[in-house]
N, C-alpha and C. Protein backbone atom coordinates (compact mmCIF):
# COMPACT_ATOMS: atom_id res chain seq x y z
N UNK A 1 -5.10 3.89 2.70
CA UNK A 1 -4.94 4.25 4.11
C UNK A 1 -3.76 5.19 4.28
N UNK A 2 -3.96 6.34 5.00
CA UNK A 2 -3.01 6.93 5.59
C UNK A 2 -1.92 6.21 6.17
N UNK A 3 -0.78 6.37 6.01
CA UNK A 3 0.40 5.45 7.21
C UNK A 3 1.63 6.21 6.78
N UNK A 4 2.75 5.80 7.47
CA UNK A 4 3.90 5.95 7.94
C UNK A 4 4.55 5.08 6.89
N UNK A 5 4.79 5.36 6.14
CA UNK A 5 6.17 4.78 5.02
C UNK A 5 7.27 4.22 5.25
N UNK A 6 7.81 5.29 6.01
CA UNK A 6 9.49 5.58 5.85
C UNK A 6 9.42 6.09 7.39
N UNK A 7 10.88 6.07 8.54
CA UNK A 7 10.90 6.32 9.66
C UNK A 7 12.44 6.90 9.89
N UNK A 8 13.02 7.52 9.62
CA UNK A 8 14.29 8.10 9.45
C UNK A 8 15.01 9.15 10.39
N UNK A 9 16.12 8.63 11.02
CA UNK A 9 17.23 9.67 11.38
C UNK A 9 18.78 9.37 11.25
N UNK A 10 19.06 10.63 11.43
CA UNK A 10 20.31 11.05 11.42
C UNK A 10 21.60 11.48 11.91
N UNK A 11 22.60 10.98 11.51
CA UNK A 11 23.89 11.49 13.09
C UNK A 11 24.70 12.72 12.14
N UNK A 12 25.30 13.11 13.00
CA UNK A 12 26.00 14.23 12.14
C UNK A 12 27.32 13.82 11.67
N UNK A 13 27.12 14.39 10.18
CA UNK A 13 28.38 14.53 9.28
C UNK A 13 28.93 15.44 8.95
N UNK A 14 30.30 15.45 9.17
CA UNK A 14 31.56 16.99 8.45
C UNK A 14 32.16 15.93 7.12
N UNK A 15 32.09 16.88 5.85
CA UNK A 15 32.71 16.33 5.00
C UNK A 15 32.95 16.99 4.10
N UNK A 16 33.59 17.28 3.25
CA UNK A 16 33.79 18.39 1.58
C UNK A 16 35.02 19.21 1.77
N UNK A 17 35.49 20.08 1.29
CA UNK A 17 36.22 21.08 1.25
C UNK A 17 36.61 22.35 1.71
N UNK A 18 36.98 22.37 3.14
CA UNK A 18 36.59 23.68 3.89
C UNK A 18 37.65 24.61 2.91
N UNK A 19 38.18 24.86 1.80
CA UNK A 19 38.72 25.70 0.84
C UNK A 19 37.28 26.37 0.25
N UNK A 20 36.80 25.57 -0.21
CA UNK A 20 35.91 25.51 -1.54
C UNK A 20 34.78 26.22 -1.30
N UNK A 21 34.18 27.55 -2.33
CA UNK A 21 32.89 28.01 -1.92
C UNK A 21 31.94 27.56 -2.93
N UNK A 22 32.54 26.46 -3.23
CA UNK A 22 31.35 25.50 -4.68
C UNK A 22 30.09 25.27 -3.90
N UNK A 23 28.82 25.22 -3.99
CA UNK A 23 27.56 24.79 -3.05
C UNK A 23 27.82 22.70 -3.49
N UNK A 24 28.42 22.20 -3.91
CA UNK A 24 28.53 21.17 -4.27
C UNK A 24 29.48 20.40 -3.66
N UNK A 25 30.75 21.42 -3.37
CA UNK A 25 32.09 20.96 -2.88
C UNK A 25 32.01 21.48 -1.35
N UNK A 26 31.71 22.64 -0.60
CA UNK A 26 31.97 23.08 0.41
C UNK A 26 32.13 22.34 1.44
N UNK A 27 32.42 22.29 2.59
CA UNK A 27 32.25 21.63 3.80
C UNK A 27 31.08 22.07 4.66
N UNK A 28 30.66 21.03 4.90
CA UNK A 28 29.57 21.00 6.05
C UNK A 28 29.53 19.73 6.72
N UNK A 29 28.66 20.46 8.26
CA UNK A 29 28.32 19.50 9.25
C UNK A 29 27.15 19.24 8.71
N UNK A 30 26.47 18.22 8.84
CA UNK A 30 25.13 17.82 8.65
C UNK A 30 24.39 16.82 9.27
N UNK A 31 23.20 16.81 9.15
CA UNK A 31 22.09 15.61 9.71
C UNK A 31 21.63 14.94 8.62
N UNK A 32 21.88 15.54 7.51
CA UNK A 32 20.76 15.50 6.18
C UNK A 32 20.80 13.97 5.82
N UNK A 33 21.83 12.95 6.08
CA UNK A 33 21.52 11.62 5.68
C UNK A 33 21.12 10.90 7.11
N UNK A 34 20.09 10.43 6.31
CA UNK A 34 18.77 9.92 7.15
C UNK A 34 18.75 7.91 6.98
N UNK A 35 19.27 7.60 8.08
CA UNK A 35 18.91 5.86 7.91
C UNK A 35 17.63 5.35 8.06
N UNK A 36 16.83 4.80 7.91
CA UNK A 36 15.82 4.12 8.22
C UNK A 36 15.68 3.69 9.45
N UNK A 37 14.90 3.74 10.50
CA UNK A 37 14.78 3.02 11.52
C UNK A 37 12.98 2.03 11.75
N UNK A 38 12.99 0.81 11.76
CA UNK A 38 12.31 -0.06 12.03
C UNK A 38 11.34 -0.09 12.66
N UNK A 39 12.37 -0.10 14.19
CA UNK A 39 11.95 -0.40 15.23
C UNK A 39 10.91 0.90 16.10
N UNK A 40 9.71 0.60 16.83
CA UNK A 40 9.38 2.04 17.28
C UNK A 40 10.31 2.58 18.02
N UNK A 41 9.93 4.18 17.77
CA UNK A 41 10.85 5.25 18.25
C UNK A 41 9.92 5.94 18.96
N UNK A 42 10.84 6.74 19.75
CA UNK A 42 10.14 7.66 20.60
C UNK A 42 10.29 8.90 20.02
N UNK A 43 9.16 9.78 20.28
CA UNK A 43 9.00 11.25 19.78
C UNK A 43 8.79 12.04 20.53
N UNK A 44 9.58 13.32 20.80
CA UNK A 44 9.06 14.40 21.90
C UNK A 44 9.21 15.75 21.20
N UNK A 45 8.99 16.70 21.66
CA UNK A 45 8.77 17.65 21.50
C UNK A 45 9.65 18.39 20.46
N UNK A 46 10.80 17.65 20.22
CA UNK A 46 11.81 18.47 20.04
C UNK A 46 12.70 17.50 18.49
N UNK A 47 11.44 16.11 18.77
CA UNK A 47 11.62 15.55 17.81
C UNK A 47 12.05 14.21 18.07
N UNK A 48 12.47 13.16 17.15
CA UNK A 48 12.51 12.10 17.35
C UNK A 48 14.19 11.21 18.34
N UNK A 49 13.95 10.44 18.86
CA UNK A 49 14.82 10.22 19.59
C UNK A 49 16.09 9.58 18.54
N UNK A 50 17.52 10.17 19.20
CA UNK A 50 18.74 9.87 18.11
C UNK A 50 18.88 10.35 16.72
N UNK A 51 17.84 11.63 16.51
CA UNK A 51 18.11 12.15 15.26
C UNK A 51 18.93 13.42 15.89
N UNK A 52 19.68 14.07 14.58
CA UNK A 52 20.69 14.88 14.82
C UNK A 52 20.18 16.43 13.86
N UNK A 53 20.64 17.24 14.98
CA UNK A 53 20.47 18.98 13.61
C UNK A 53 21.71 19.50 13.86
N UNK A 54 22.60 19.80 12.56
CA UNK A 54 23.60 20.67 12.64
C UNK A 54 23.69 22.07 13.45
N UNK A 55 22.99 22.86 12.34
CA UNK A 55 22.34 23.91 12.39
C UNK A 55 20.56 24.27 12.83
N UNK A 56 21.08 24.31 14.29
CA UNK A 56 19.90 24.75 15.19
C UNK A 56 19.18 25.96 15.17
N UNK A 57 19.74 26.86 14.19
CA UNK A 57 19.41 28.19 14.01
C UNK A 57 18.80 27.82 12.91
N UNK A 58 18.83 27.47 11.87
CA UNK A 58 17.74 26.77 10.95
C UNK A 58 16.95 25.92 10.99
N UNK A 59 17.14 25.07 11.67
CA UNK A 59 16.77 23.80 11.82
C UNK A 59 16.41 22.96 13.22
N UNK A 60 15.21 22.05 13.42
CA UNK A 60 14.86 22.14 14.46
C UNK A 60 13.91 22.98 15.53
N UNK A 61 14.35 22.53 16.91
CA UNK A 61 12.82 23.40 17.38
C UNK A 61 11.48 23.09 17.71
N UNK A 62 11.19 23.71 17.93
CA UNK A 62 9.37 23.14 18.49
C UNK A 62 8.92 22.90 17.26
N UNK A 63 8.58 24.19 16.10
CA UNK A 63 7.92 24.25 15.08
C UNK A 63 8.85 23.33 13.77
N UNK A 64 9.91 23.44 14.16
CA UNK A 64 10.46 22.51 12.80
C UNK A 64 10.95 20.91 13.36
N UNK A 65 9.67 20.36 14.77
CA UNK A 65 10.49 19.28 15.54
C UNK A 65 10.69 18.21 14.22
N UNK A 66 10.14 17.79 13.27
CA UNK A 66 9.87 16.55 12.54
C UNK A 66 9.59 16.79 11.02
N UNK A 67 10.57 16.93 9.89
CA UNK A 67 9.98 16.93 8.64
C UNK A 67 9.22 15.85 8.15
N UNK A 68 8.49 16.12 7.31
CA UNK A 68 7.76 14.92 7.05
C UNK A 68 7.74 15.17 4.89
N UNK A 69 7.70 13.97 4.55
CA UNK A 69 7.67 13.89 3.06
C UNK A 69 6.17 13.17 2.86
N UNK A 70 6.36 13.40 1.57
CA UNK A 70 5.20 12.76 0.18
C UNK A 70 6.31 10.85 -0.35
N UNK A 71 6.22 9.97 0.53
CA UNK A 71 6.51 9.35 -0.72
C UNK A 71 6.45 9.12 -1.68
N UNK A 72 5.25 9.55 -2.55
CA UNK A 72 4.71 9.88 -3.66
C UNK A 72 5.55 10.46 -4.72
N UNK A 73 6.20 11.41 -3.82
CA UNK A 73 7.22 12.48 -5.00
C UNK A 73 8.20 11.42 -5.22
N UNK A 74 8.86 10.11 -4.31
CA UNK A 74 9.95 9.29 -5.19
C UNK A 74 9.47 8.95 -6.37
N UNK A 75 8.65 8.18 -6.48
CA UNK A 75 8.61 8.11 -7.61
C UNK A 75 8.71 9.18 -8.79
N UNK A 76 8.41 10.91 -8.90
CA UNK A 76 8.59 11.33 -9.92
C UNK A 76 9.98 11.50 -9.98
N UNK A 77 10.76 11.72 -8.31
CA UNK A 77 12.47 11.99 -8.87
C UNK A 77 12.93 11.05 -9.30
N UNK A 78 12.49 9.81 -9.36
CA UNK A 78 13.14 8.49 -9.63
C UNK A 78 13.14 8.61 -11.61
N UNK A 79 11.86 9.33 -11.64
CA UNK A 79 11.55 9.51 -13.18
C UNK A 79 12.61 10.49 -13.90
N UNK A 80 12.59 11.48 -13.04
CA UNK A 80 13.27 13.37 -13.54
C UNK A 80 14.78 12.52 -13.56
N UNK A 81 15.05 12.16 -12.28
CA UNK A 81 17.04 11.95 -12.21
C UNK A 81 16.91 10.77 -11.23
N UNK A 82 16.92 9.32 -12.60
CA UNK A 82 17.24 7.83 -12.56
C UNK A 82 18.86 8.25 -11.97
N UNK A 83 19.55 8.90 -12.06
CA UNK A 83 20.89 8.56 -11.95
C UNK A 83 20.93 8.67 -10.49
N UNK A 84 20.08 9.42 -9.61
CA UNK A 84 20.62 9.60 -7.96
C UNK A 84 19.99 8.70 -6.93
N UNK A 85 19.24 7.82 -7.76
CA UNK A 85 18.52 6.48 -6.94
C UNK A 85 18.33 7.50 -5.19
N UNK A 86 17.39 8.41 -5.49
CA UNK A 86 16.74 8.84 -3.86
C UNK A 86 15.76 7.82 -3.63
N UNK A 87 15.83 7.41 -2.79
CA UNK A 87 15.09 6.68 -1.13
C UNK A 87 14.64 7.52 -0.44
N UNK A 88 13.59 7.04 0.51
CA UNK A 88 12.87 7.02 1.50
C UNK A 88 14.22 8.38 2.42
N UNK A 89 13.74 8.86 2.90
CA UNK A 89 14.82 9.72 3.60
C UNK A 89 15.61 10.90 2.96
N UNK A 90 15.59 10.85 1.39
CA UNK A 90 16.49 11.39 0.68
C UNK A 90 16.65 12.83 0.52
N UNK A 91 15.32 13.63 1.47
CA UNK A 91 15.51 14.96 1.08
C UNK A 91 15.70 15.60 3.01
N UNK A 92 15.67 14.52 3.35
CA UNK A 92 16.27 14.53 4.88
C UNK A 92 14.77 14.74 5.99
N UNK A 93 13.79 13.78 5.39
CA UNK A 93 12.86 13.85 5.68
C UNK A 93 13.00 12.46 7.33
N UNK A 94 12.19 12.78 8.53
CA UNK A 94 12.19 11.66 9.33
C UNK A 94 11.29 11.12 9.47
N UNK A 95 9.41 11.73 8.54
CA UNK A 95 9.02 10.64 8.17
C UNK A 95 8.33 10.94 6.50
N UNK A 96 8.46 9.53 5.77
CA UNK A 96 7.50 9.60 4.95
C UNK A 96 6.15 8.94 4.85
N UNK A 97 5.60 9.74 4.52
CA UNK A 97 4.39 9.67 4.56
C UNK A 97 3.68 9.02 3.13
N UNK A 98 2.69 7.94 3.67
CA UNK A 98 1.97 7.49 1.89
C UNK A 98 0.47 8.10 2.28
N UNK A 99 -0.27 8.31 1.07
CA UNK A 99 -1.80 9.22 0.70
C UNK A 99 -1.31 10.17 1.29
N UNK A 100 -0.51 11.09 1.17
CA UNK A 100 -0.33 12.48 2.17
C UNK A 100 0.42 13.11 1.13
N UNK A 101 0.05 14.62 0.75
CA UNK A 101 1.33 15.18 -0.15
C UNK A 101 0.85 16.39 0.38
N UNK A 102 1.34 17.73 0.07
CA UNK A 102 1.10 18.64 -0.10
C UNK A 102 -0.11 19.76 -0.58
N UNK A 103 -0.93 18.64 -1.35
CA UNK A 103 -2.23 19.29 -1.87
C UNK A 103 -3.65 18.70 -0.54
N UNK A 104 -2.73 17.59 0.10
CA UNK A 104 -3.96 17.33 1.05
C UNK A 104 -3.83 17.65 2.28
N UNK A 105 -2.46 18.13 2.61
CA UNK A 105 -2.33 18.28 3.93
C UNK A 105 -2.47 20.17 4.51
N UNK A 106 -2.92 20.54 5.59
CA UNK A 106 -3.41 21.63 5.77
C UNK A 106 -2.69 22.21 6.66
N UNK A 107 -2.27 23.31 7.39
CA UNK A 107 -1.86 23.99 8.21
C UNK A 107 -2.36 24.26 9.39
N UNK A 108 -2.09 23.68 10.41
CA UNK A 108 -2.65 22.89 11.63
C UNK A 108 -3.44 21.89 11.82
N UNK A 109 -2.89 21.06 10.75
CA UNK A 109 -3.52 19.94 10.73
C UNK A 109 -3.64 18.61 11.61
N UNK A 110 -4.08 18.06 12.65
CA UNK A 110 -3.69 17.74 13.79
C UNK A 110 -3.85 16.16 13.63
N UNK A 111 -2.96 15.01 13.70
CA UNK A 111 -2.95 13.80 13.31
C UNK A 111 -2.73 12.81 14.85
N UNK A 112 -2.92 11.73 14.94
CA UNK A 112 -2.40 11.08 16.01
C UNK A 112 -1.59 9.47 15.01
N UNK A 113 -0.50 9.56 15.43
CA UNK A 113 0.45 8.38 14.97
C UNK A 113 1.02 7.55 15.90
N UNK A 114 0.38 6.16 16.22
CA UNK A 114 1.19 5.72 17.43
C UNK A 114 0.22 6.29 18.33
N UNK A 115 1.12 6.58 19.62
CA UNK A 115 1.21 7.27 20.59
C UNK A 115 1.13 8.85 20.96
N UNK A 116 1.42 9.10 19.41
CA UNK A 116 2.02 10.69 19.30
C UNK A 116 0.66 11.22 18.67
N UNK A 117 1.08 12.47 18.88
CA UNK A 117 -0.05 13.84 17.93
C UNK A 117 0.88 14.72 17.41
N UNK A 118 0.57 14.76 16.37
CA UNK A 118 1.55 16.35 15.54
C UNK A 118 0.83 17.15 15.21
N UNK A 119 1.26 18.52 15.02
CA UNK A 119 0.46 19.23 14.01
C UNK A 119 1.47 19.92 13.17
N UNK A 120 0.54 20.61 11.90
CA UNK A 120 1.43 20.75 10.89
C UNK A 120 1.70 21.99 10.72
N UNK A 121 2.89 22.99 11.07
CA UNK A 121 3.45 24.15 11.73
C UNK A 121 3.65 24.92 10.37
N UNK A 122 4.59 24.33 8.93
CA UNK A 122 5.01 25.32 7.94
C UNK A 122 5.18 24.41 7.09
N UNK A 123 5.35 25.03 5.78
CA UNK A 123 5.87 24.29 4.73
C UNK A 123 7.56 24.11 5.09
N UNK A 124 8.25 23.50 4.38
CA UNK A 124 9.56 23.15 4.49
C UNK A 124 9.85 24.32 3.01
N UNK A 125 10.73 25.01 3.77
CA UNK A 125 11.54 25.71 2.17
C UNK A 125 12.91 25.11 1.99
N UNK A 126 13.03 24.99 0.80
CA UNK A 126 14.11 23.97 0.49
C UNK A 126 15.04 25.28 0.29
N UNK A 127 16.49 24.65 0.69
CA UNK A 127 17.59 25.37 0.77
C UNK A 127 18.64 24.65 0.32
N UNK A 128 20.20 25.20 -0.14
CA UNK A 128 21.08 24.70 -0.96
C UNK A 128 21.65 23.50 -0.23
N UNK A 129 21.32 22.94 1.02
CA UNK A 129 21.77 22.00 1.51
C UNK A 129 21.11 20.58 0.90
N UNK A 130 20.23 20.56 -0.11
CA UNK A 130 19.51 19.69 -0.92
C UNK A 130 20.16 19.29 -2.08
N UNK A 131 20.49 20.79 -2.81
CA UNK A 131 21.56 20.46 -3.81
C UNK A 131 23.35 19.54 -3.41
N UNK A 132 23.88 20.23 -2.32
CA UNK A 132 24.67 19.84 -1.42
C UNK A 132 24.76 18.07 -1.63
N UNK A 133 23.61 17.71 -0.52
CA UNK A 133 23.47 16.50 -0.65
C UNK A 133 23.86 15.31 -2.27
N UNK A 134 22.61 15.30 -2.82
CA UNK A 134 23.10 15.24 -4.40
C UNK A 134 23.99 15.47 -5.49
N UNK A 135 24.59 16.53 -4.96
CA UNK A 135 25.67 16.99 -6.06
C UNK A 135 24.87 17.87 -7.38
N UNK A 136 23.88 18.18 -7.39
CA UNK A 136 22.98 18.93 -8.51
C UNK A 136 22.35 19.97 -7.96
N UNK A 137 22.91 21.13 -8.68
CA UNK A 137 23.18 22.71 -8.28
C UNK A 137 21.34 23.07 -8.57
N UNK A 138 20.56 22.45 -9.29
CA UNK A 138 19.22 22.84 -10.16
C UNK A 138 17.97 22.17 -8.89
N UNK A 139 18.68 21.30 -8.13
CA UNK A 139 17.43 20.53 -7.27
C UNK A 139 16.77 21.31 -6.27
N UNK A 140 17.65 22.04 -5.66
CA UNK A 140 16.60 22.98 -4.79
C UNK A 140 15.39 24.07 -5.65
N UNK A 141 15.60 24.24 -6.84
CA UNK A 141 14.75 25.01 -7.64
C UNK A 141 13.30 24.11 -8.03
N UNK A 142 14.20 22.83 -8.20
CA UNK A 142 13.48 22.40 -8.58
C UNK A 142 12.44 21.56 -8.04
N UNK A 143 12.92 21.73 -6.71
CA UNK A 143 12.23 21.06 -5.34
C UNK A 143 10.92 22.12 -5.36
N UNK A 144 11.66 23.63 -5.45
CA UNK A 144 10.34 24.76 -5.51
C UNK A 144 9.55 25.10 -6.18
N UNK A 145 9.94 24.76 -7.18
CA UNK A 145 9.11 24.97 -8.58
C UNK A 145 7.36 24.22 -8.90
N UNK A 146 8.63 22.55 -8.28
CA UNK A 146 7.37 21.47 -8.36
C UNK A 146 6.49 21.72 -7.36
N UNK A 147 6.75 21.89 -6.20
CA UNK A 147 5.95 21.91 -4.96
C UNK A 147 6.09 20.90 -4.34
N UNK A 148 7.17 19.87 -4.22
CA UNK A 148 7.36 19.12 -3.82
C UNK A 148 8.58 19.44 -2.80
N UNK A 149 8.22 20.42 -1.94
CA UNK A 149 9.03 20.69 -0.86
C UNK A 149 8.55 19.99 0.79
N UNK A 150 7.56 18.99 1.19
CA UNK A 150 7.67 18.55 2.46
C UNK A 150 6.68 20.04 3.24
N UNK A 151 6.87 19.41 4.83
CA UNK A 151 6.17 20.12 5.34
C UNK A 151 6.50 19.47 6.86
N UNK A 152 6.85 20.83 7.91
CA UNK A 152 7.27 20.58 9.07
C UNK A 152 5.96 20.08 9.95
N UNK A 153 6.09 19.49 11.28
CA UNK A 153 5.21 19.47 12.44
C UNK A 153 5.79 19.61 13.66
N UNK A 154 5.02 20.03 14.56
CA UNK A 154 4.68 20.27 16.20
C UNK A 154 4.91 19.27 16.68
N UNK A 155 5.01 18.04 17.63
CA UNK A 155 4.84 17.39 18.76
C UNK A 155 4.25 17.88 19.45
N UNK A 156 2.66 17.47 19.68
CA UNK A 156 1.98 18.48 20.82
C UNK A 156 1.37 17.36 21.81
N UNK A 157 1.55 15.66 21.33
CA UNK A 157 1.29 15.06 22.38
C UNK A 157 2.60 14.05 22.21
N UNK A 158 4.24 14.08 23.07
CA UNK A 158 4.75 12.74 23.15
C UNK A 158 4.60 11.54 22.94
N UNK A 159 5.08 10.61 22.34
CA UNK A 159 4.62 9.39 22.38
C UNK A 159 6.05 8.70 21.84
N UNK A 160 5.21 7.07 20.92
CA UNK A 160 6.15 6.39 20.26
C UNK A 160 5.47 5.63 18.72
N UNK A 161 6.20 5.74 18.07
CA UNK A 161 5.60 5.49 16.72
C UNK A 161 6.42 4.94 15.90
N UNK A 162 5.88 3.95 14.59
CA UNK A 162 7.04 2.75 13.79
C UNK A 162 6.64 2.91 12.49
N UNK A 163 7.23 2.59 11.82
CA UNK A 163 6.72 2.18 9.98
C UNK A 163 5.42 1.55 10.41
N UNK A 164 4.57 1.55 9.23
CA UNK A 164 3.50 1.11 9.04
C UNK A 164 2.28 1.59 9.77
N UNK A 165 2.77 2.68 10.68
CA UNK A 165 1.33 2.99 11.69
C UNK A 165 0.13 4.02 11.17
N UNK A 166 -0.70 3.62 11.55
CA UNK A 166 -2.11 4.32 10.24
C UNK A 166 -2.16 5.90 11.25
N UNK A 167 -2.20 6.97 10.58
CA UNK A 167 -2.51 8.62 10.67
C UNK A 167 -3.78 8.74 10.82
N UNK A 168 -3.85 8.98 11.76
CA UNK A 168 -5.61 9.45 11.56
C UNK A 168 -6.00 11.36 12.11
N UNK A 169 -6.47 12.23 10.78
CA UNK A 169 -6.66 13.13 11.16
C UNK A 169 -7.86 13.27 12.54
N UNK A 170 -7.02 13.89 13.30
CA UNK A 170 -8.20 14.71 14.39
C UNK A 170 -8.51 16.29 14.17
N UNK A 171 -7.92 17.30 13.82
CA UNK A 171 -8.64 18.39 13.52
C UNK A 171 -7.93 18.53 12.14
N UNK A 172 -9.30 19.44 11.66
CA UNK A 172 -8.11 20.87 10.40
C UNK A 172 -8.77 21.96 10.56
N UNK A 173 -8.35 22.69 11.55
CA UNK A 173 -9.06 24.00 11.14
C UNK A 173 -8.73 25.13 10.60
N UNK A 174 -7.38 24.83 9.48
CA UNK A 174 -7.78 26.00 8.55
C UNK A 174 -7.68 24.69 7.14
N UNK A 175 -8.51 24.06 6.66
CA UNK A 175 -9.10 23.72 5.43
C UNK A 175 -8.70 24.09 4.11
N UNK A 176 -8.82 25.23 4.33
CA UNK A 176 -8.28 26.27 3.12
C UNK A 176 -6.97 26.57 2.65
N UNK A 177 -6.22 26.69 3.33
CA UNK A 177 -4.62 26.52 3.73
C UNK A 177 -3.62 25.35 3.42
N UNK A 178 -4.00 25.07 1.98
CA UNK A 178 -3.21 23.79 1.86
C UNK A 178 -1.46 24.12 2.04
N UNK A 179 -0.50 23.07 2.38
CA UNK A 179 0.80 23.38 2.51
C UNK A 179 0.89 24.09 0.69
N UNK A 180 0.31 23.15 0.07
CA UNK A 180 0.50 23.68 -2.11
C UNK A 180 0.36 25.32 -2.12
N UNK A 181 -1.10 25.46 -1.42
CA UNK A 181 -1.15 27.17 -1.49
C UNK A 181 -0.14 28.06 -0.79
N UNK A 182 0.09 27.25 0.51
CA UNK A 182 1.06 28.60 1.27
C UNK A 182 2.41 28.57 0.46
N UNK A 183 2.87 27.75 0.02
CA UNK A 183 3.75 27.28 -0.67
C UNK A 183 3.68 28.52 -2.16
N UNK A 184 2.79 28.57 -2.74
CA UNK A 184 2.59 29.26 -4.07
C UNK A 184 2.46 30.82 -3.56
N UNK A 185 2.15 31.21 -2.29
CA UNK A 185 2.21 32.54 -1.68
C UNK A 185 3.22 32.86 -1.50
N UNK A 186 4.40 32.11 -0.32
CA UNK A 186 5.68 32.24 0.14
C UNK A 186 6.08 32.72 -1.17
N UNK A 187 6.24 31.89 -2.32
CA UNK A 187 7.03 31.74 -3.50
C UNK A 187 6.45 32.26 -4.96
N UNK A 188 5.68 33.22 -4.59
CA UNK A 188 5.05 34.19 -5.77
C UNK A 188 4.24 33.63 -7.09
N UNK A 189 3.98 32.55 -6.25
CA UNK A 189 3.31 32.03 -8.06
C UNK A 189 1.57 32.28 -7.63
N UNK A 190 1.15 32.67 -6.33
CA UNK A 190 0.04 33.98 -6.15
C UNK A 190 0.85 35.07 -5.27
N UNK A 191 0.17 36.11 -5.96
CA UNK A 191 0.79 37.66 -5.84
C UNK A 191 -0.20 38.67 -5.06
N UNK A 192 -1.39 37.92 -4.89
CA UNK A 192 -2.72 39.02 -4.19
C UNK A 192 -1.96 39.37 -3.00
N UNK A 193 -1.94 40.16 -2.56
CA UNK A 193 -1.54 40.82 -1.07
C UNK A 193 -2.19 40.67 -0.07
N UNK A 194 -3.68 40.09 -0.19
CA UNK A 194 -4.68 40.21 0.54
C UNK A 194 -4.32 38.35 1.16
N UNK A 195 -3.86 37.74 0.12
CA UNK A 195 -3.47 36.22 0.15
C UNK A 195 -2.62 35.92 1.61
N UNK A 196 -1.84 37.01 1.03
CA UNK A 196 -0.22 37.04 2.35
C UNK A 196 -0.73 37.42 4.01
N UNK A 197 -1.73 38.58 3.50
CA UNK A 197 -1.99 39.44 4.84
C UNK A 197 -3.05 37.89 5.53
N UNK A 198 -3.79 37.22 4.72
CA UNK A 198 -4.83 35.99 5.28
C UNK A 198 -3.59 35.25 5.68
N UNK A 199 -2.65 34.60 5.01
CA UNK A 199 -1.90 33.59 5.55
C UNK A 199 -0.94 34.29 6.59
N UNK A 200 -0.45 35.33 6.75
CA UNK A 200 -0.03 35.79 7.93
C UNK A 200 -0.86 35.62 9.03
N UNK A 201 -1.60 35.69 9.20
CA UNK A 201 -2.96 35.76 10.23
C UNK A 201 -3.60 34.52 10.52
N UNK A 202 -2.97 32.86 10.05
CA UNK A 202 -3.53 32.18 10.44
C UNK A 202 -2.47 31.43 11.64
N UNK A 203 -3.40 31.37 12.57
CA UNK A 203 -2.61 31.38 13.93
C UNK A 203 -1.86 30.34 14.57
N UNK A 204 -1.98 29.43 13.72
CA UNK A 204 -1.23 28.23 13.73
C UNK A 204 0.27 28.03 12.98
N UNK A 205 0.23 28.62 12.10
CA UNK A 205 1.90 28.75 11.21
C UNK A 205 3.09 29.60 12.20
N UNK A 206 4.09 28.62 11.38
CA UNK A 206 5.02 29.01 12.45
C UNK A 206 5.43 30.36 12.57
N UNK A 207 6.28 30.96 13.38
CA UNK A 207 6.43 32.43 13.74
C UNK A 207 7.26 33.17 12.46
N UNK A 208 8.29 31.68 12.27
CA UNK A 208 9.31 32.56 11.06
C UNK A 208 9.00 32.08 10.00
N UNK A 209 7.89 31.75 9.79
CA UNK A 209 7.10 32.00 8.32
C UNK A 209 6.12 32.97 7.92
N UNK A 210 5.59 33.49 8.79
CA UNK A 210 5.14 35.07 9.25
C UNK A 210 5.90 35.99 8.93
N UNK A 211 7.19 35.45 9.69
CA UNK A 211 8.49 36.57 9.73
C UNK A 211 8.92 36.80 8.00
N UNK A 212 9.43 36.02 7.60
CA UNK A 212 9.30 35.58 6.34
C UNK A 212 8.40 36.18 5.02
N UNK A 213 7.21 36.02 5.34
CA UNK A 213 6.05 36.47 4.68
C UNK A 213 6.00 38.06 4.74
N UNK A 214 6.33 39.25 6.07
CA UNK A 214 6.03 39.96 6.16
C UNK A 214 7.47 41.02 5.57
């Protein structure tokens, strides 16, 4: 069964070395550690209630209201790097998701959870604030490499939603469009041009992944 795993947010943290231009040591504000929450939460547009975004110019938004993960992938980081014991939350995800990864989920893919409806806006591109987190300069590569980068959603109907609540797809209408493929386009591991100009053009992805692409 489709469901809700993991239910996660975040308050903001300043911490590291405002000297230091190490990506390991630096200082930053952040959201990126994610607690678990239980109890149902409410979700709006803009995302889940009492979660936090540093950086609103990256992060956040209509199209980036809610990351969502593969719980699936803990287990292989648990395999790759035993030493950083990642959890549920660990790549600053607010929900994880079980039967859901990247090869099944589609680009406007429209779900109802709870109360709520999402749809699925962009892939998540991982950025040095991953390595940051962890302390390992190689994880954002390696976040890209695998394809185990997550994938943003919409809020397009409000509601409230908890661990354990079953997903049930209501549309996909682009099929074809797995987050794995746009993912292998963004990131050159397909090179057709004709690939980019189709995934530019599907009318559901977010604006600055277009932007991005073009």
């Amino acid at each position: 069964m489709i469901r809700v795993a993991g239910v996660q947010i975040g308050k903001l943290v300043s911490e590291g070395d405002s000297n230091s231009t190490d990506t390991l040591s630096r200082h930053w504000t952040t959201g990126f550690y994610k607690m678990p929450i239980s109890d149902r939460v409410k979700m709006t547009a803009m995302g889940i209630a009492g979660d936090h975004v540093a950086n609103t110019k990256n992060h956040g938004g209509i199209d980036k209201a809610v990351l969502c993960y593969a719980a699936v992938h803990y287990d292989a980081w648990a395999a790759e790097h035993p030493e950083l014991a990642i959890g549920f939350g660990g790549f600053a995800e607010n929900l994880t998701m079980a039967e859901m990864d990247e090869q099944t989920v589609c680009l406007g893919d429209r779900y109802r959870i709870g109360s709520c409806e999402i749809e699925v806006s962009q892939p998540r591109q991982p950025c040095w604030k991953i390595a940051r987190r962890w302390g390992v300069k190689s994880l954002v590569k390696e976040t890209t490499q695998t394809g185990r980068t997550g994938w943003y959603v919409r809020v397009v109907v409000e509601g409230e939603l908890q661990v354990g609540d079953e997903v049930t797809v209501l549309e996909r209408p682009c099929p074809t469009w797995t987050v794995a493929r746009a993912n292998d386009v963004m990131f050159g591991r397909r090179s057709d041009r004709a690939e980019v100009i189709e995934l530019m053009s599907v009318p559901l992805l977010a604006e600055a992944w277009k932007k991005d692409l073009a």
